[in-house]
C-alpha atoms as a PDB file:
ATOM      1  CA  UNK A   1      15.762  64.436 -34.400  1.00  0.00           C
ATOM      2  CA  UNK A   2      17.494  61.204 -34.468  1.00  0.00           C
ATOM      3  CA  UNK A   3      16.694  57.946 -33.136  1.00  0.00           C
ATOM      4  CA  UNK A   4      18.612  54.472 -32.547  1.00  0.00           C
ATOM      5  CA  UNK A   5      17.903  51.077 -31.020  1.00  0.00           C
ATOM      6  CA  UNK A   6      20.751  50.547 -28.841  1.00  0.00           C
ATOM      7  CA  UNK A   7      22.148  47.906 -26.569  1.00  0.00           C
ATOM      8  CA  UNK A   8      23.893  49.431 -23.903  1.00  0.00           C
ATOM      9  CA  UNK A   9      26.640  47.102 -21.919  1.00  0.00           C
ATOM     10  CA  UNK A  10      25.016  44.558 -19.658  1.00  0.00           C
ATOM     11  CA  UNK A  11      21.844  44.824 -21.363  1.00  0.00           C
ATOM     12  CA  UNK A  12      20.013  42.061 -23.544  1.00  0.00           C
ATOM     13  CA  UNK A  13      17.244  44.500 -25.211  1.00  0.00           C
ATOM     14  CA  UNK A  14      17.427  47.385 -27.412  1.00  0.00           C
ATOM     15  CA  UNK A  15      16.108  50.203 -26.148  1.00  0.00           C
ATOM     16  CA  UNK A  16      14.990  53.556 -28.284  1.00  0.00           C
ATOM     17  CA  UNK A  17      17.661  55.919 -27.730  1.00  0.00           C
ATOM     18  CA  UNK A  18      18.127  59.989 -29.319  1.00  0.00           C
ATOM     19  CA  UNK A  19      20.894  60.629 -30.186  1.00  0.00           C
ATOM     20  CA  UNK A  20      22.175  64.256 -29.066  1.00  0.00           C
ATOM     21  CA  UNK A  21      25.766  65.457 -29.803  1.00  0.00           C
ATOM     22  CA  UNK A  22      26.991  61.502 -30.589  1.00  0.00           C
ATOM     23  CA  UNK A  23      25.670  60.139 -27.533  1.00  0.00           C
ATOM     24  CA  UNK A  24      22.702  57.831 -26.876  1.00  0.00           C
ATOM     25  CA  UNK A  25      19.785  59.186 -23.934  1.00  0.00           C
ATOM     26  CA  UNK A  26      17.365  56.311 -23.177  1.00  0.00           C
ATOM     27  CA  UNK A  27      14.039  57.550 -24.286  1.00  0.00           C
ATOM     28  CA  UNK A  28      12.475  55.833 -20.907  1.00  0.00           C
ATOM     29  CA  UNK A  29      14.810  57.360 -19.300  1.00  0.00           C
ATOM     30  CA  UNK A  30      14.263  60.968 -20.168  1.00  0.00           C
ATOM     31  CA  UNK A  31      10.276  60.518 -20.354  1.00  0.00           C
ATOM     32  CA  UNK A  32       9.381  57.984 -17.326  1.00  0.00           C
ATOM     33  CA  UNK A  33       7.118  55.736 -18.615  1.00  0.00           C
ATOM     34  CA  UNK A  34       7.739  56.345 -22.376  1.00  0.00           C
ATOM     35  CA  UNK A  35       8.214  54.403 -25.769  1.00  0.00           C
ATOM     36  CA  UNK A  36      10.295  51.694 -25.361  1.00  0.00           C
ATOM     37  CA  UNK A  37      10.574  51.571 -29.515  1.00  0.00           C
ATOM     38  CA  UNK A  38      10.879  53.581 -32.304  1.00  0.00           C
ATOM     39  CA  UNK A  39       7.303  51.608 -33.626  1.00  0.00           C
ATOM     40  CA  UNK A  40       5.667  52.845 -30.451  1.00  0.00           C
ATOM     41  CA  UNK A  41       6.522  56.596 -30.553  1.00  0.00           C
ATOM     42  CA  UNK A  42       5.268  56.768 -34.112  1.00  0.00           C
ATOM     43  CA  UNK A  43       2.154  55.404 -32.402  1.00  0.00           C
ATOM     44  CA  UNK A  44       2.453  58.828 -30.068  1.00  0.00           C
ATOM     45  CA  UNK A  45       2.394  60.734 -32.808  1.00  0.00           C
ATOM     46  CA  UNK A  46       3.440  64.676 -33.088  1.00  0.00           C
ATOM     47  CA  UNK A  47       2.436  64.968 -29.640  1.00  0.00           C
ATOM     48  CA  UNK A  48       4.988  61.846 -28.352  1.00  0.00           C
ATOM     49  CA  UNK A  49       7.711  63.839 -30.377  1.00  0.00           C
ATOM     50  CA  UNK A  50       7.086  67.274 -28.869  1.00  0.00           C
ATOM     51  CA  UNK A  51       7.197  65.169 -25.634  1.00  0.00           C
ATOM     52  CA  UNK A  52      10.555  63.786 -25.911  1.00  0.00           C
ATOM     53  CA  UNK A  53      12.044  67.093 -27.502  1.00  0.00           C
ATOM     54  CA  UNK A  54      10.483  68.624 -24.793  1.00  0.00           C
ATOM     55  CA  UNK A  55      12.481  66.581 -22.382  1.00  0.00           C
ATOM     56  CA  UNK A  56      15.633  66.340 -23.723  1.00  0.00           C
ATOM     57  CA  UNK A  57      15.965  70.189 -23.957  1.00  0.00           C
ATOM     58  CA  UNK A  58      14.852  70.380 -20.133  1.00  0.00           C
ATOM     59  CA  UNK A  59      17.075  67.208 -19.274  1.00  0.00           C
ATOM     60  CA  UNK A  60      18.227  67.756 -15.289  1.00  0.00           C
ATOM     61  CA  UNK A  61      21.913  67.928 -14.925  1.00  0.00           C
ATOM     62  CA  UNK A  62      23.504  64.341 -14.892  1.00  0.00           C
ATOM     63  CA  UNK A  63      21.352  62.138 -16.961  1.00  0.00           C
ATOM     64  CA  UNK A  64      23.212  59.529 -18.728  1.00  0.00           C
ATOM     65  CA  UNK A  65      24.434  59.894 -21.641  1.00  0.00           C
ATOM     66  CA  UNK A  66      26.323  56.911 -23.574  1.00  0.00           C
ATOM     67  CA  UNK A  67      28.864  57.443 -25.928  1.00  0.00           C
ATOM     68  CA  UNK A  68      27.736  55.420 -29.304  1.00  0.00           C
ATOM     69  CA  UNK A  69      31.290  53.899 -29.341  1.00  0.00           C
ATOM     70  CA  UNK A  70      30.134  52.313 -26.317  1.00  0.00           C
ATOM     71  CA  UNK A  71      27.129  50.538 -27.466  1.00  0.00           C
ATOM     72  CA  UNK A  72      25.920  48.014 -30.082  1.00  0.00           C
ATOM     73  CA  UNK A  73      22.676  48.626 -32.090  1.00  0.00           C
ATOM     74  CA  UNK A  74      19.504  46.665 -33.279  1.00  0.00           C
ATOM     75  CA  UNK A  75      17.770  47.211 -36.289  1.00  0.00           C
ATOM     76  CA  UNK A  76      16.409  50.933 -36.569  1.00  0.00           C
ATOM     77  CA  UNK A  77      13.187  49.622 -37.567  1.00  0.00           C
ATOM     78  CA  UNK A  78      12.564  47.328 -34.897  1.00  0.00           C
ATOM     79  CA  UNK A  79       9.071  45.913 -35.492  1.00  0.00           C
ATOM     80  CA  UNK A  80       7.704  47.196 -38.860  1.00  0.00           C
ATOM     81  CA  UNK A  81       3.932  46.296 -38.999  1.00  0.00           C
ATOM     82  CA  UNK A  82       5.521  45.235 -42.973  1.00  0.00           C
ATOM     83  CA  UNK A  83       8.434  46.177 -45.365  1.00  0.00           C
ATOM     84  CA  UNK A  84       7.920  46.704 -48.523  1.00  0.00           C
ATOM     85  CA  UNK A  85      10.424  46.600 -51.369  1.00  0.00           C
ATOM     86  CA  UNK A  86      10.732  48.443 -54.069  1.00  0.00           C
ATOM     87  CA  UNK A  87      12.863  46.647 -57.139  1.00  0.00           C
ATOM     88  CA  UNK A  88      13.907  48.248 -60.581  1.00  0.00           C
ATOM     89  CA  UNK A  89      13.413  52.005 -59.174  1.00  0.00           C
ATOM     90  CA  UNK A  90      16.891  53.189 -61.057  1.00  0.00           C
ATOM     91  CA  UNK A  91      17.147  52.809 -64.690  1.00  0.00           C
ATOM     92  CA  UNK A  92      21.162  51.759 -64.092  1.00  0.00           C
ATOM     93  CA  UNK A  93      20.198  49.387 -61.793  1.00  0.00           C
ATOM     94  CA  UNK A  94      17.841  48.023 -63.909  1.00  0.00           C
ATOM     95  CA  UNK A  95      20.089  48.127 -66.723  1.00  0.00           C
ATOM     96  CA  UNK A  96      22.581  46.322 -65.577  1.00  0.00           C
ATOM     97  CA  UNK A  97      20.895  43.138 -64.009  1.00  0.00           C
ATOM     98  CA  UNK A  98      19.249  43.010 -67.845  1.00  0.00           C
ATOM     99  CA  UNK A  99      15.109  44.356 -66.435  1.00  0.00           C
ATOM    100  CA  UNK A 100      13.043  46.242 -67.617  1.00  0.00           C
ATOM    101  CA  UNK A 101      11.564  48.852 -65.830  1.00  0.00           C
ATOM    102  CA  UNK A 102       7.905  48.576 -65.755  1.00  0.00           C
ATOM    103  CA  UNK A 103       4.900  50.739 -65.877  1.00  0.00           C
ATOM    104  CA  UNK A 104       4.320  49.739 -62.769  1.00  0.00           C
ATOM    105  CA  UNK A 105       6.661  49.881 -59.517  1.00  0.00           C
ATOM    106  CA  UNK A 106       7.759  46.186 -58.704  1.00  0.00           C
ATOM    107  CA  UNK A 107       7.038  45.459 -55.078  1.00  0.00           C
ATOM    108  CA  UNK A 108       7.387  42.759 -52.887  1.00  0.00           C
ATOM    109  CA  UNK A 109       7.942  41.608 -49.262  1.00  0.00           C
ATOM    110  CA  UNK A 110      11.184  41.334 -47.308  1.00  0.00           C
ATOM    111  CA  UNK A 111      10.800  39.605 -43.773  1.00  0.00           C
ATOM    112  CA  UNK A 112      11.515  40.364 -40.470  1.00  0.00           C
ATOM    113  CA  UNK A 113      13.583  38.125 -39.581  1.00  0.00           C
ATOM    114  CA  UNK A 114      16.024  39.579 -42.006  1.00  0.00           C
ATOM    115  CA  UNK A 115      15.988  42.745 -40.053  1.00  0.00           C
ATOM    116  CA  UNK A 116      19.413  43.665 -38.537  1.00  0.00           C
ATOM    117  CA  UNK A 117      21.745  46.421 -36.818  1.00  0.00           C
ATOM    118  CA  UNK A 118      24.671  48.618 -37.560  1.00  0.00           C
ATOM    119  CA  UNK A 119      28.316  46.547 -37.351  1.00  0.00           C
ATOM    120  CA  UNK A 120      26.136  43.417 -36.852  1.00  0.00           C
ATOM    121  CA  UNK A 121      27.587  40.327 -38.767  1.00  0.00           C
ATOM    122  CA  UNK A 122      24.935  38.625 -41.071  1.00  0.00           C
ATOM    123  CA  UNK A 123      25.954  34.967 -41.973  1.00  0.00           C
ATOM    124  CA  UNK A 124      24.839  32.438 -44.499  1.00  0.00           C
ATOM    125  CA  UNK A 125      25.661  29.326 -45.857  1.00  0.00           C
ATOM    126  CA  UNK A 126      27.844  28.716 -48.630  1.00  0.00           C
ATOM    127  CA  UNK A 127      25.992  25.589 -49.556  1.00  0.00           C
ATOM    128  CA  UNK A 128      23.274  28.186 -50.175  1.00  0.00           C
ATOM    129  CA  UNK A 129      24.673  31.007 -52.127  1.00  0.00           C
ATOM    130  CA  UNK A 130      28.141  32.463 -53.100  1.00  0.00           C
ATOM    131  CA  UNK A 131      26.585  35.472 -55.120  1.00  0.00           C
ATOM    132  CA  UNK A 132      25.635  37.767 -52.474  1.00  0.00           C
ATOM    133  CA  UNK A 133      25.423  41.208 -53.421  1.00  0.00           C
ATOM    134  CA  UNK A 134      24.947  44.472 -51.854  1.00  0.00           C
ATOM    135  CA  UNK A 135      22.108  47.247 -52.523  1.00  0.00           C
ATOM    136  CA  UNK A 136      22.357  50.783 -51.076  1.00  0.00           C
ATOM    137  CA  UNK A 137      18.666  52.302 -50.740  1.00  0.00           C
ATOM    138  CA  UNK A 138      16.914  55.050 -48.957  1.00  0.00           C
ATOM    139  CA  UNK A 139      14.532  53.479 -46.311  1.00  0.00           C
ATOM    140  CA  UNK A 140      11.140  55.406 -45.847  1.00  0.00           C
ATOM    141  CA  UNK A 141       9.337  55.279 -42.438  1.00  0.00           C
ATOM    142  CA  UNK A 142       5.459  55.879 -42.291  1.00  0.00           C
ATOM    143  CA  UNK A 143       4.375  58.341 -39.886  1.00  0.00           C
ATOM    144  CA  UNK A 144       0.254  58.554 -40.514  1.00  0.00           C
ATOM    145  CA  UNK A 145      -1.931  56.013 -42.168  1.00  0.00           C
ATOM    146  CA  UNK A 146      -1.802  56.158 -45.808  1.00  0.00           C
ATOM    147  CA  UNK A 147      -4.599  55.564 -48.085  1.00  0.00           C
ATOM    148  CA  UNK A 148      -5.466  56.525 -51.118  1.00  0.00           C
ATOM    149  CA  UNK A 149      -3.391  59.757 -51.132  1.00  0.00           C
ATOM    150  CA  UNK A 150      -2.582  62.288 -53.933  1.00  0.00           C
ATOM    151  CA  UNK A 151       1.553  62.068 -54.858  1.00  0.00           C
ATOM    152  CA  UNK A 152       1.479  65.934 -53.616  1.00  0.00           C
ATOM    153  CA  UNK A 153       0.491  64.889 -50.091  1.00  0.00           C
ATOM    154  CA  UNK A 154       2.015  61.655 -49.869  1.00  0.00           C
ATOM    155  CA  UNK A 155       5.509  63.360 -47.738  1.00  0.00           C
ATOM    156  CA  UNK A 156       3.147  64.682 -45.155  1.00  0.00           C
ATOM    157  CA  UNK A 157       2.801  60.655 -43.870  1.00  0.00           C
ATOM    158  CA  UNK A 158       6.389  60.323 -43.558  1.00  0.00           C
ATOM    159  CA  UNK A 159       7.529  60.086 -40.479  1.00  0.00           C
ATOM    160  CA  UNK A 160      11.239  59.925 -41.446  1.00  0.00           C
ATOM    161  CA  UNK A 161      14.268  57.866 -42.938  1.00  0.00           C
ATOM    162  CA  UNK A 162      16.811  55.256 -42.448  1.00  0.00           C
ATOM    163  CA  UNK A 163      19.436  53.471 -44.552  1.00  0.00           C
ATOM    164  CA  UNK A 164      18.825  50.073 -45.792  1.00  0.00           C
ATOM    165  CA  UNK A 165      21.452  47.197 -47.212  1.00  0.00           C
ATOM    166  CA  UNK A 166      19.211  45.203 -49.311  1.00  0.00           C
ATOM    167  CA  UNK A 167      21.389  42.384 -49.384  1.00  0.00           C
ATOM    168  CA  UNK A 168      20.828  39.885 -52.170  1.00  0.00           C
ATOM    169  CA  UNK A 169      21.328  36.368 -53.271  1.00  0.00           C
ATOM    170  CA  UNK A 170      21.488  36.824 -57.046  1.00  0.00           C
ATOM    171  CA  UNK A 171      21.553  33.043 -58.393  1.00  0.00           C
ATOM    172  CA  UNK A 172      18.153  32.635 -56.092  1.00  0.00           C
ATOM    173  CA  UNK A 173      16.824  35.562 -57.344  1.00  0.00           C
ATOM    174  CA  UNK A 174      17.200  35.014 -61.080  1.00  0.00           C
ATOM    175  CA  UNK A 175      16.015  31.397 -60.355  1.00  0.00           C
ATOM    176  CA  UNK A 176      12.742  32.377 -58.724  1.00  0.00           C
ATOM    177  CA  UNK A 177       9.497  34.405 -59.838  1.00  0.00           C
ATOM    178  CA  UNK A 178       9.351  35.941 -56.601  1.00  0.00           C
ATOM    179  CA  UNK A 179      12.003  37.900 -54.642  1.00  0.00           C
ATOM    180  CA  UNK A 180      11.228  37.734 -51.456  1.00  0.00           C
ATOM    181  CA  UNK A 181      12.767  34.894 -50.353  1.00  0.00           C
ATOM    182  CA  UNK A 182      16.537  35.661 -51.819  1.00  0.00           C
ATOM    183  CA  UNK A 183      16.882  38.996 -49.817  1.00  0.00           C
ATOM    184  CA  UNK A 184      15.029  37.727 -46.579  1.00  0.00           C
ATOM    185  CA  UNK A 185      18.236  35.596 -45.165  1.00  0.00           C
ATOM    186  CA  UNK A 186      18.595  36.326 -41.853  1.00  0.00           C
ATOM    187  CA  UNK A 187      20.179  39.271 -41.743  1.00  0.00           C
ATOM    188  CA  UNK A 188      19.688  40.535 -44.955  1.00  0.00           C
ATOM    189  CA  UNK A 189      18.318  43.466 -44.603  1.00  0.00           C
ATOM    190  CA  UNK A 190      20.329  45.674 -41.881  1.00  0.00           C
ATOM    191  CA  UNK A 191      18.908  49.182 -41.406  1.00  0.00           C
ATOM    192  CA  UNK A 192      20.440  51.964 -39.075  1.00  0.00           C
ATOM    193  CA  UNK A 193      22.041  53.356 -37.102  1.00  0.00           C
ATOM    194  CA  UNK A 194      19.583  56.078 -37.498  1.00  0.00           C
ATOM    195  CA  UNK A 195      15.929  56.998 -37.957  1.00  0.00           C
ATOM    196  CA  UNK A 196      15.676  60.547 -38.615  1.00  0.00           C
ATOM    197  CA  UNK A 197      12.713  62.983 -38.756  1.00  0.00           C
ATOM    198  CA  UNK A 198      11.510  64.104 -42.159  1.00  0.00           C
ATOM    199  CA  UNK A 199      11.969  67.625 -41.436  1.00  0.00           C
ATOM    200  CA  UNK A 200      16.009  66.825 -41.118  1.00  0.00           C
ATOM    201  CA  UNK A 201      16.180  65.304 -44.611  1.00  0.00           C
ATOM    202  CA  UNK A 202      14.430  67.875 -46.964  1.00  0.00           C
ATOM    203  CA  UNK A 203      14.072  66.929 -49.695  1.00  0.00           C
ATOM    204  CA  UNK A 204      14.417  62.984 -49.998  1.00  0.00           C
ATOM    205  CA  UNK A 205      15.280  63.785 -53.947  1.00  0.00           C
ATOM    206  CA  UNK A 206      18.418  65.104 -53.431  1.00  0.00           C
ATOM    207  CA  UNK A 207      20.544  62.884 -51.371  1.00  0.00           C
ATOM    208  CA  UNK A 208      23.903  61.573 -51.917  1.00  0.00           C
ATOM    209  CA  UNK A 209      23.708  57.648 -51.675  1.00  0.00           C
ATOM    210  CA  UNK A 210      26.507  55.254 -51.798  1.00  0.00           C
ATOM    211  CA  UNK A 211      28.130  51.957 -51.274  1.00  0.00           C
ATOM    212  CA  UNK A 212      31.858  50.614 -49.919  1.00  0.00           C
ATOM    213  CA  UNK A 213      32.958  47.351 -50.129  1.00  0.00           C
ATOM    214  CA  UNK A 214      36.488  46.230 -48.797  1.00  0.00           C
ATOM    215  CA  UNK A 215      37.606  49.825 -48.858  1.00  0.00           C
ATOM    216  CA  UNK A 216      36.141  50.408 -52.466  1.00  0.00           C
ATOM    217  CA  UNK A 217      33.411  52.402 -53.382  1.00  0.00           C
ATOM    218  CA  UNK A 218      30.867  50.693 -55.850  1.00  0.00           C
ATOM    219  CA  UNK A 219      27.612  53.129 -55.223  1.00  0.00           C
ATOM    220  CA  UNK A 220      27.797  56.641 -56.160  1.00  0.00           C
ATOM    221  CA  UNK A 221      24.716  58.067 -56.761  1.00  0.00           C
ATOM    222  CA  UNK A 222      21.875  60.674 -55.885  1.00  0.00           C
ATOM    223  CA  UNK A 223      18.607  59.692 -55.086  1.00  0.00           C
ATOM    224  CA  UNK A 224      16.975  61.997 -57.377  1.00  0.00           C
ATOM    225  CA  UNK A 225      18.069  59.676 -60.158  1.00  0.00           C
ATOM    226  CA  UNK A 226      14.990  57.152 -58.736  1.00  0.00           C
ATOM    227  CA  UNK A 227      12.935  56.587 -61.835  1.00  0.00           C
ATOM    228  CA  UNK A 228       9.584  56.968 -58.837  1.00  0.00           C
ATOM    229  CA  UNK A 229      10.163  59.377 -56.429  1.00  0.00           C
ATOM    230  CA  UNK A 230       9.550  58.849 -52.656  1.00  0.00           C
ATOM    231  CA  UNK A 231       5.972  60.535 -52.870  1.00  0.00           C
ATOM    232  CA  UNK A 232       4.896  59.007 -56.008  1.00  0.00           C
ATOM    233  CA  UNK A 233       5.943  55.330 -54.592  1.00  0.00           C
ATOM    234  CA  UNK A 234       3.582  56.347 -51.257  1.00  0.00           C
ATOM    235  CA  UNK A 235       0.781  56.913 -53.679  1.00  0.00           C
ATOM    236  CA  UNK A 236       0.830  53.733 -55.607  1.00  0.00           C
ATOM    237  CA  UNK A 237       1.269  52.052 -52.747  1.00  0.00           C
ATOM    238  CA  UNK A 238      -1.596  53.694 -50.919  1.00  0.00           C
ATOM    239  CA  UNK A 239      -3.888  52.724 -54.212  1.00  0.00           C
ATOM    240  CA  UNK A 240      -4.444  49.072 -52.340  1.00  0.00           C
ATOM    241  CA  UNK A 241      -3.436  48.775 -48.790  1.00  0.00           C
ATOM    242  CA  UNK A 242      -3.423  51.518 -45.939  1.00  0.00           C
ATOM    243  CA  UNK A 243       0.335  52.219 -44.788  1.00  0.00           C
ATOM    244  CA  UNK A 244       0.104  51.603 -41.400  1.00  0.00           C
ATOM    245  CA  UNK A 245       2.579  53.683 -39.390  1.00  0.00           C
ATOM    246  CA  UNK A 246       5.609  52.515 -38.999  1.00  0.00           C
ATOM    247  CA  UNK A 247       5.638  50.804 -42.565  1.00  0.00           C
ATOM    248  CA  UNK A 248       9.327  50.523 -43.702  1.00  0.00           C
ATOM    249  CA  UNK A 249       9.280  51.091 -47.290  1.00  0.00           C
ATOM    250  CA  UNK A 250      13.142  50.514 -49.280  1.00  0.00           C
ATOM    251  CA  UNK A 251      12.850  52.256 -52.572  1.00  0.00           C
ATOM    252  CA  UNK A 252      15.432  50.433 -54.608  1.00  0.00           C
ATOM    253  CA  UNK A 253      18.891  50.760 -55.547  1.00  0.00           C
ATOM    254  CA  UNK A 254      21.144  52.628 -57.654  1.00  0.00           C
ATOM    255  CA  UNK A 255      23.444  51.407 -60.540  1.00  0.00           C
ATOM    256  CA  UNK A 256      27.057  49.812 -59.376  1.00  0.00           C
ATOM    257  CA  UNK A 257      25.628  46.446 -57.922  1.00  0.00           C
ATOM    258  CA  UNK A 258      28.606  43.894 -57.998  1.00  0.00           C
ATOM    259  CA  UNK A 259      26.545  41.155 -60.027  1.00  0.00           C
ATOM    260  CA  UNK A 260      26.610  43.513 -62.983  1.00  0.00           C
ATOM    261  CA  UNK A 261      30.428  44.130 -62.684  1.00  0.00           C
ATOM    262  CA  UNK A 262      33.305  42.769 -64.712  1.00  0.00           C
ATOM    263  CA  UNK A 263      34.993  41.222 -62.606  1.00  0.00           C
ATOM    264  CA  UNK A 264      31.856  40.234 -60.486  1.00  0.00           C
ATOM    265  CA  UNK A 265      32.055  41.502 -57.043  1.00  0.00           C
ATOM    266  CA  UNK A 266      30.012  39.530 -54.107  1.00  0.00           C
ATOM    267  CA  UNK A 267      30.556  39.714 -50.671  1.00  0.00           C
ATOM    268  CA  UNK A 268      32.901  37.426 -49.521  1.00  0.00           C
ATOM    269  CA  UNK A 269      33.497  35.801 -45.711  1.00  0.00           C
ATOM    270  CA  UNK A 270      35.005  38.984 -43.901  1.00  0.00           C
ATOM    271  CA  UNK A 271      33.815  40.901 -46.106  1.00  0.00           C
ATOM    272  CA  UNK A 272      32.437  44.223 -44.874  1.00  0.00           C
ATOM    273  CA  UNK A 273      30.174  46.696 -46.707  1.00  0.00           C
ATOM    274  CA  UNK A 274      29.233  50.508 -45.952  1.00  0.00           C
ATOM    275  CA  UNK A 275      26.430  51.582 -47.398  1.00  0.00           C
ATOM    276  CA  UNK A 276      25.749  55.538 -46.579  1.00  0.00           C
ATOM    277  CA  UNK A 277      23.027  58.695 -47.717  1.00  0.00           C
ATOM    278  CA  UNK A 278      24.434  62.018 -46.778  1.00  0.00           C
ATOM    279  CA  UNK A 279      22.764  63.538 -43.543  1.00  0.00           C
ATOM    280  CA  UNK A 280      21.069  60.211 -42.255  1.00  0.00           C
ATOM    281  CA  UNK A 281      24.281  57.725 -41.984  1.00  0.00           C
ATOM    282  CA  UNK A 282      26.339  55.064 -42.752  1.00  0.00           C
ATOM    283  CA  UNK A 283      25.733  51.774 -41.939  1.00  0.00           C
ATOM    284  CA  UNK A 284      28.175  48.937 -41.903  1.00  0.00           C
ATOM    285  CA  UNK A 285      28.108  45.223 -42.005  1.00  0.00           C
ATOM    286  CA  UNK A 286      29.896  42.443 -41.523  1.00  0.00           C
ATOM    287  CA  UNK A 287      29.750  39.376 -43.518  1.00  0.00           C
ATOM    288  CA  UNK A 288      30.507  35.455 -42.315  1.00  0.00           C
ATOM    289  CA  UNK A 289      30.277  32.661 -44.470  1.00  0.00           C
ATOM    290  CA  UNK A 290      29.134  29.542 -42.910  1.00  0.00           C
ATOM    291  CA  UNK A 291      31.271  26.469 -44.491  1.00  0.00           C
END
């Protein structure tokens, strides 16, 4: 199934929508009383699922449906009990911002205020950076508390995916030990349109995941070329800190970042970038420099 914060016309709050045959049906709408969030039906578990599948098959004639063209979205991790980040999980990636890939998986924090929606604009001053770069990566969403569990397990507490635009402020970055703070802008990390259930991706190894800026494509890449793979990341992770559910976990980006390019490509004001994996979505945003 897929899911979607949306913001139908004349509303102020997202609301959970699925998404059936590209239109949006208000989750409270088809189960009275029901998850207002994305964060709260993982909370339902299997049982809040069957619920709403349950209801949308027996729908009565003449519930609303809302075309998507229709309505803006929110992030599709709304309220994330944490993201993590995972940096340095491709070897071209790596490569070409001149790290080294470590023994261990480098992980840090990205806010929530940097949380954001499909065709939102994120802005940012130009006082503060002009080397903003875009980062295509696979977003995992934790279904069931993870801890301590074996890499062969570790998919079984997935609830599902998302795509994530782990936007970046390079010169911050490479002038700070940590990197939290140079991809936590406001806006700097949009996610969406979708969440979709594990059991419609597969096999998160073998997805096709790429970028677009300005028309031209600067990601091309599968994520089976991840130098951890989704279950082994859950695992390490897991070592030292339950994964609540709900967790949103990013797990790095592939080669073709525009820092590493010759010319340098960085998003520019109007700019507007597409990142994309095959069978979860595309998700575009647009970029505003503040003078």
């Amino acid at each position: 199934m897929r899911f979607a914060h949306v913001v139908p016309p004349g509303s102020a709050a997202p609301q959970l929508a699925v998404i059936d045959d590209g239109d949006a049906l208000v989750v409270a709408e088809l189960v009275p009383g029901g998850p207002a969030t994305l964060e709260q039906l993982i909370a339902a578990g299997d049982a809040g699922l069957a619920q709403v599948r349950g209801a949308l098959a027996d729908r009565a004639p003449g519930t609303s449906r809302h075309p998507l063209s229709a309505l803006s979205f929110a992030s599709a991790s709304l309220a994330p009990p944490v993201i993590l980040a995972v940096g340095l999980n491709y070897a071209a990636h790596s490569g070409e911002l001149g790290l080294k890939t470590d023994t261990s998986p480098t992980v840090f924090t990205l806010w929530p205020n940097s949380l954001t929606g499909h065709e939102q604009t994120t802005e940012w001053p130009r006082a503060l950076s002009e080397s903003i770069d875009y980062e295509a990566e696979l977003g995992v969403i934790i279904g069931r508390p993870a801890r301590d569990v074996p890499a062969d397990s570790a998919l079984d507490h997935v609830w599902g995916y998302t795509v994530v635009n782990d936007i970046t402020a390079r010169d911050i970055q490479f002038s700070e030990a940590q990197w939290s703070r140079c991809k936590s802008f406001d806006g700097f990390t949009p996610t969406g349109p979708f969440a979709v259930t594990a059991d419609e991706v597969g096999d998160p190894q073998d997805l096709h995941i790429w970028t677009v800026v300005d028309g031209h494509r600067v990601q091309d890449a599968s994520t089976g070329q991840m130098v951890r793979s989704v279950a082994t990341l859950i695992a390490h992770l897991s070592t030292s800190v339950t994964l609540l559910p709900g967790t949103l976990i990013s797990t790095g980006s592939p080669g073709g970042a525009g820092y590493s390019r010759d010319p340098q490509i960085f998003l520019r004001d109007r700019s507007t970038v597409t990142v994309g994996i095959d069978g979860i979505g595309e998700l575009t945003t647009h970029c505003r420099i503040i003078d």
